[in-house]
C-alpha atoms as a PDB file:
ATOM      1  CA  UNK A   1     241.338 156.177 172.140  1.00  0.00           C
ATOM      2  CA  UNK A   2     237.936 156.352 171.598  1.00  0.00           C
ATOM      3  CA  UNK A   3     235.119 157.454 173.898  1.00  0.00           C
ATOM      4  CA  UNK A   4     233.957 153.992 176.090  1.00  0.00           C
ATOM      5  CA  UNK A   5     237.722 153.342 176.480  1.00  0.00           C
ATOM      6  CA  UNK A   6     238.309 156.917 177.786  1.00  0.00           C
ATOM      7  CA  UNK A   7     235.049 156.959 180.067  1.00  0.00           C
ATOM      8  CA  UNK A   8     236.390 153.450 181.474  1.00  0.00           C
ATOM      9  CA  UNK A   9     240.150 154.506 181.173  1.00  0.00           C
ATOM     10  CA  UNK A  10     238.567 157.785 183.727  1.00  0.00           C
ATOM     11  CA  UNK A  11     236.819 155.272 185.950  1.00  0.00           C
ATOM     12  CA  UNK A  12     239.463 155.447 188.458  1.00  0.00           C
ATOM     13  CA  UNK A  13     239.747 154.165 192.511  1.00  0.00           C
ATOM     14  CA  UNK A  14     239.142 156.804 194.307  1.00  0.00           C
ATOM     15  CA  UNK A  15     235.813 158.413 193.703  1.00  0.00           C
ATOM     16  CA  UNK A  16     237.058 161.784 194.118  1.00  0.00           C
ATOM     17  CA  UNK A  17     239.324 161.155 190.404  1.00  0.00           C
ATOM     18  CA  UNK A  18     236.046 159.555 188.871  1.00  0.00           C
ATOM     19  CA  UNK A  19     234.148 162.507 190.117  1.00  0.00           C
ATOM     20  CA  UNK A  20     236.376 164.919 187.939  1.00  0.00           C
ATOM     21  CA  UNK A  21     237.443 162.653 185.337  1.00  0.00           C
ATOM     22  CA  UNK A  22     233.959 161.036 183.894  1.00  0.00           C
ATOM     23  CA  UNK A  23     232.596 165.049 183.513  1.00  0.00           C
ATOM     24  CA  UNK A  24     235.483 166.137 182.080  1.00  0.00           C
ATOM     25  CA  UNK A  25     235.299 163.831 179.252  1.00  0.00           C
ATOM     26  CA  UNK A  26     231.389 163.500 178.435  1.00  0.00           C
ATOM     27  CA  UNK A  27     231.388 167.945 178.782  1.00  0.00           C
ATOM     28  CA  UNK A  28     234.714 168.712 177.581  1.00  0.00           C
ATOM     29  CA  UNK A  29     237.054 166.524 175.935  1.00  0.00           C
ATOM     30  CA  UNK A  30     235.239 166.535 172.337  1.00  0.00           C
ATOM     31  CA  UNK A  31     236.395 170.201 172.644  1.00  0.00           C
ATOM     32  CA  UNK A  32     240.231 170.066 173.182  1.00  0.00           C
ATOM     33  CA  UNK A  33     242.813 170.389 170.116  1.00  0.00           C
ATOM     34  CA  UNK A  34     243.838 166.733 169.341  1.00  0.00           C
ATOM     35  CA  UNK A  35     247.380 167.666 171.093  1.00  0.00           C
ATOM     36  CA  UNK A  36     245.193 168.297 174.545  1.00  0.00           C
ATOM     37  CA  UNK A  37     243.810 165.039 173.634  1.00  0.00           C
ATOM     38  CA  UNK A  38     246.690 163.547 173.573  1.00  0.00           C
ATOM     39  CA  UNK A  39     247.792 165.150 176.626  1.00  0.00           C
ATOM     40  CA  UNK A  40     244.796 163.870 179.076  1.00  0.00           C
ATOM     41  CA  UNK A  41     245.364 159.987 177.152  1.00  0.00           C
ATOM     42  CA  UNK A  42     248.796 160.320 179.151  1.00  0.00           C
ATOM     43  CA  UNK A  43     247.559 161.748 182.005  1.00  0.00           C
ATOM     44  CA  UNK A  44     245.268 158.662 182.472  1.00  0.00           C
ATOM     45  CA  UNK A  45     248.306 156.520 182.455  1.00  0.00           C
ATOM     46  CA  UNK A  46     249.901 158.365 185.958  1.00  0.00           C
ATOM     47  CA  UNK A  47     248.807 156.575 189.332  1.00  0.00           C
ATOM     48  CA  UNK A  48     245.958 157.654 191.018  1.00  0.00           C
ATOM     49  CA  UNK A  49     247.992 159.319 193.763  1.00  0.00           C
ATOM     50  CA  UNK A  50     249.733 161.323 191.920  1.00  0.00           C
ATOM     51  CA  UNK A  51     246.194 162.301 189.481  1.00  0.00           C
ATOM     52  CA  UNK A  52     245.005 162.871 193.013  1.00  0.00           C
ATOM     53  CA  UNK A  53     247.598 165.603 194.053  1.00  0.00           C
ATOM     54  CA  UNK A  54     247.603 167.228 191.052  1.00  0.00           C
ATOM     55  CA  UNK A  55     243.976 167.386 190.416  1.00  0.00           C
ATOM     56  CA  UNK A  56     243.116 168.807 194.583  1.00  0.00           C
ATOM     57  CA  UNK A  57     245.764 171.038 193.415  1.00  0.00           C
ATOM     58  CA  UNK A  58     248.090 169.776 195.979  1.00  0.00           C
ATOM     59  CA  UNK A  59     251.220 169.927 193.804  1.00  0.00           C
ATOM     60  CA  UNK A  60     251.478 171.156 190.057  1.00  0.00           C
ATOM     61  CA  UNK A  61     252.901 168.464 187.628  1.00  0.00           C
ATOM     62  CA  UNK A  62     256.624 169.131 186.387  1.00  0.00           C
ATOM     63  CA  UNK A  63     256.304 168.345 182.927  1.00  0.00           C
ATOM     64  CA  UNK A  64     254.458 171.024 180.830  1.00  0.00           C
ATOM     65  CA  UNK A  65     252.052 168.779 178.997  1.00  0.00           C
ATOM     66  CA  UNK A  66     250.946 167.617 182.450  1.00  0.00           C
ATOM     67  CA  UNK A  67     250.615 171.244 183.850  1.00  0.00           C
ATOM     68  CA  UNK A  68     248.771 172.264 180.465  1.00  0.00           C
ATOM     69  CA  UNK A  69     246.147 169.199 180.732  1.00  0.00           C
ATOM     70  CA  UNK A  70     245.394 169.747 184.367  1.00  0.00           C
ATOM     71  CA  UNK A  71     245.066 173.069 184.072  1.00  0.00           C
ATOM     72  CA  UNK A  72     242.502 172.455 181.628  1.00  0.00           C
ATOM     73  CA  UNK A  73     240.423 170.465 183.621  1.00  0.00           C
ATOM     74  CA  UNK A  74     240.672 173.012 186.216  1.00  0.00           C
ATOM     75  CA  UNK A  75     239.575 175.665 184.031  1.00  0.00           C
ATOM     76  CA  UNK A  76     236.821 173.381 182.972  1.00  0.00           C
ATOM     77  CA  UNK A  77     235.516 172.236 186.308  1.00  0.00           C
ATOM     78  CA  UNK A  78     235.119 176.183 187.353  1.00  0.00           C
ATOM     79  CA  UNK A  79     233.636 177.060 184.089  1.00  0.00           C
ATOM     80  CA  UNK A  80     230.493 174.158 184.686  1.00  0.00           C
ATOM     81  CA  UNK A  81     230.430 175.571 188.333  1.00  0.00           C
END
Protein backbone atom coordinates (compact mmCIF):
# COMPACT_ATOMS: atom_id res chain seq x y z
CA UNK A 1 0.00 0.00 0.00
CA UNK A 2 1.44 3.05 -0.71
CA UNK A 3 1.62 6.24 1.35
CA UNK A 4 -1.93 8.42 0.49
CA UNK A 5 -3.73 5.04 0.81
CA UNK A 6 -2.10 4.39 4.24
CA UNK A 7 -2.55 8.13 5.52
CA UNK A 8 -6.37 7.71 4.36
CA UNK A 9 -6.49 3.92 5.33
CA UNK A 10 -5.22 5.72 9.19
CA UNK A 11 -7.94 8.34 8.91
CA UNK A 12 -10.12 6.52 11.20
CA UNK A 13 -13.65 7.57 13.33
CA UNK A 14 -12.67 8.31 16.34
CA UNK A 15 -10.17 11.09 16.56
CA UNK A 16 -8.32 9.59 19.28
CA UNK A 17 -7.12 6.46 16.43
CA UNK A 18 -6.40 9.34 13.82
CA UNK A 19 -4.48 11.12 16.47
CA UNK A 20 -2.00 8.07 16.78
CA UNK A 21 -2.35 6.61 13.49
CA UNK A 22 -1.64 9.72 10.91
CA UNK A 23 1.92 10.38 13.15
CA UNK A 24 2.78 7.09 13.20
CA UNK A 25 2.90 6.76 9.57
CA UNK A 26 4.29 10.28 8.25
CA UNK A 27 7.32 9.80 11.49
CA UNK A 28 7.67 6.20 11.55
CA UNK A 29 6.43 3.80 9.17
CA UNK A 30 9.19 4.50 6.32
CA UNK A 31 11.34 3.01 9.15
CA UNK A 32 9.81 -0.47 9.94
CA UNK A 33 11.21 -3.83 8.24
CA UNK A 34 8.73 -4.55 5.35
CA UNK A 35 7.31 -7.54 7.71
CA UNK A 36 6.25 -4.56 10.38
CA UNK A 37 4.83 -3.08 7.35
CA UNK A 38 2.96 -5.64 6.67
CA UNK A 39 1.92 -6.03 10.12
CA UNK A 40 0.32 -2.32 10.67
CA UNK A 41 -1.48 -2.90 6.73
CA UNK A 42 -3.46 -5.63 8.85
CA UNK A 43 -3.84 -3.83 11.73
CA UNK A 44 -5.72 -1.12 9.72
CA UNK A 45 -8.15 -3.73 8.65
CA UNK A 46 -9.43 -4.49 12.65
CA UNK A 47 -12.52 -2.25 13.78
CA UNK A 48 -11.96 0.79 15.37
CA UNK A 49 -13.03 -0.58 18.75
CA UNK A 50 -10.92 -3.02 18.97
CA UNK A 51 -7.68 -0.48 17.40
CA UNK A 52 -9.12 1.58 20.21
CA UNK A 53 -8.51 -0.94 23.13
CA UNK A 54 -5.46 -2.01 22.03
CA UNK A 55 -3.91 1.23 21.21
CA UNK A 56 -5.22 3.05 25.10
CA UNK A 57 -3.62 -0.09 26.08
CA UNK A 58 -6.80 -1.41 27.40
CA UNK A 59 -6.24 -5.02 26.31
CA UNK A 60 -3.09 -6.49 24.42
CA UNK A 61 -3.95 -8.18 21.02
CA UNK A 62 -3.76 -12.16 21.04
CA UNK A 63 -2.10 -12.73 17.94
CA UNK A 64 1.69 -11.93 17.97
CA UNK A 65 1.88 -9.87 14.82
CA UNK A 66 -0.80 -7.69 16.43
CA UNK A 67 1.08 -7.45 19.84
CA UNK A 68 4.45 -6.79 17.82
CA UNK A 69 2.80 -3.82 15.62
CA UNK A 70 1.16 -2.15 18.55
CA UNK A 71 3.86 -2.35 20.52
CA UNK A 72 5.66 -0.53 18.00
CA UNK A 73 3.57 2.27 17.86
CA UNK A 74 3.74 2.44 21.50
CA UNK A 75 7.35 2.51 21.54
CA UNK A 76 7.13 5.13 18.88
CA UNK A 77 4.60 7.46 20.39
CA UNK A 78 6.94 7.62 23.75
CA UNK A 79 10.03 7.99 21.77
CA UNK A 80 8.45 11.52 19.86
CA UNK A 81 7.23 12.43 23.46
Amino acid sequence: MNKNRLMWASRRGMLELDLILQPFVENTFDSLSENDQLRFEALLEREDTQLFVWLMKREQPSDPDSQRIVQIIHESRANSA
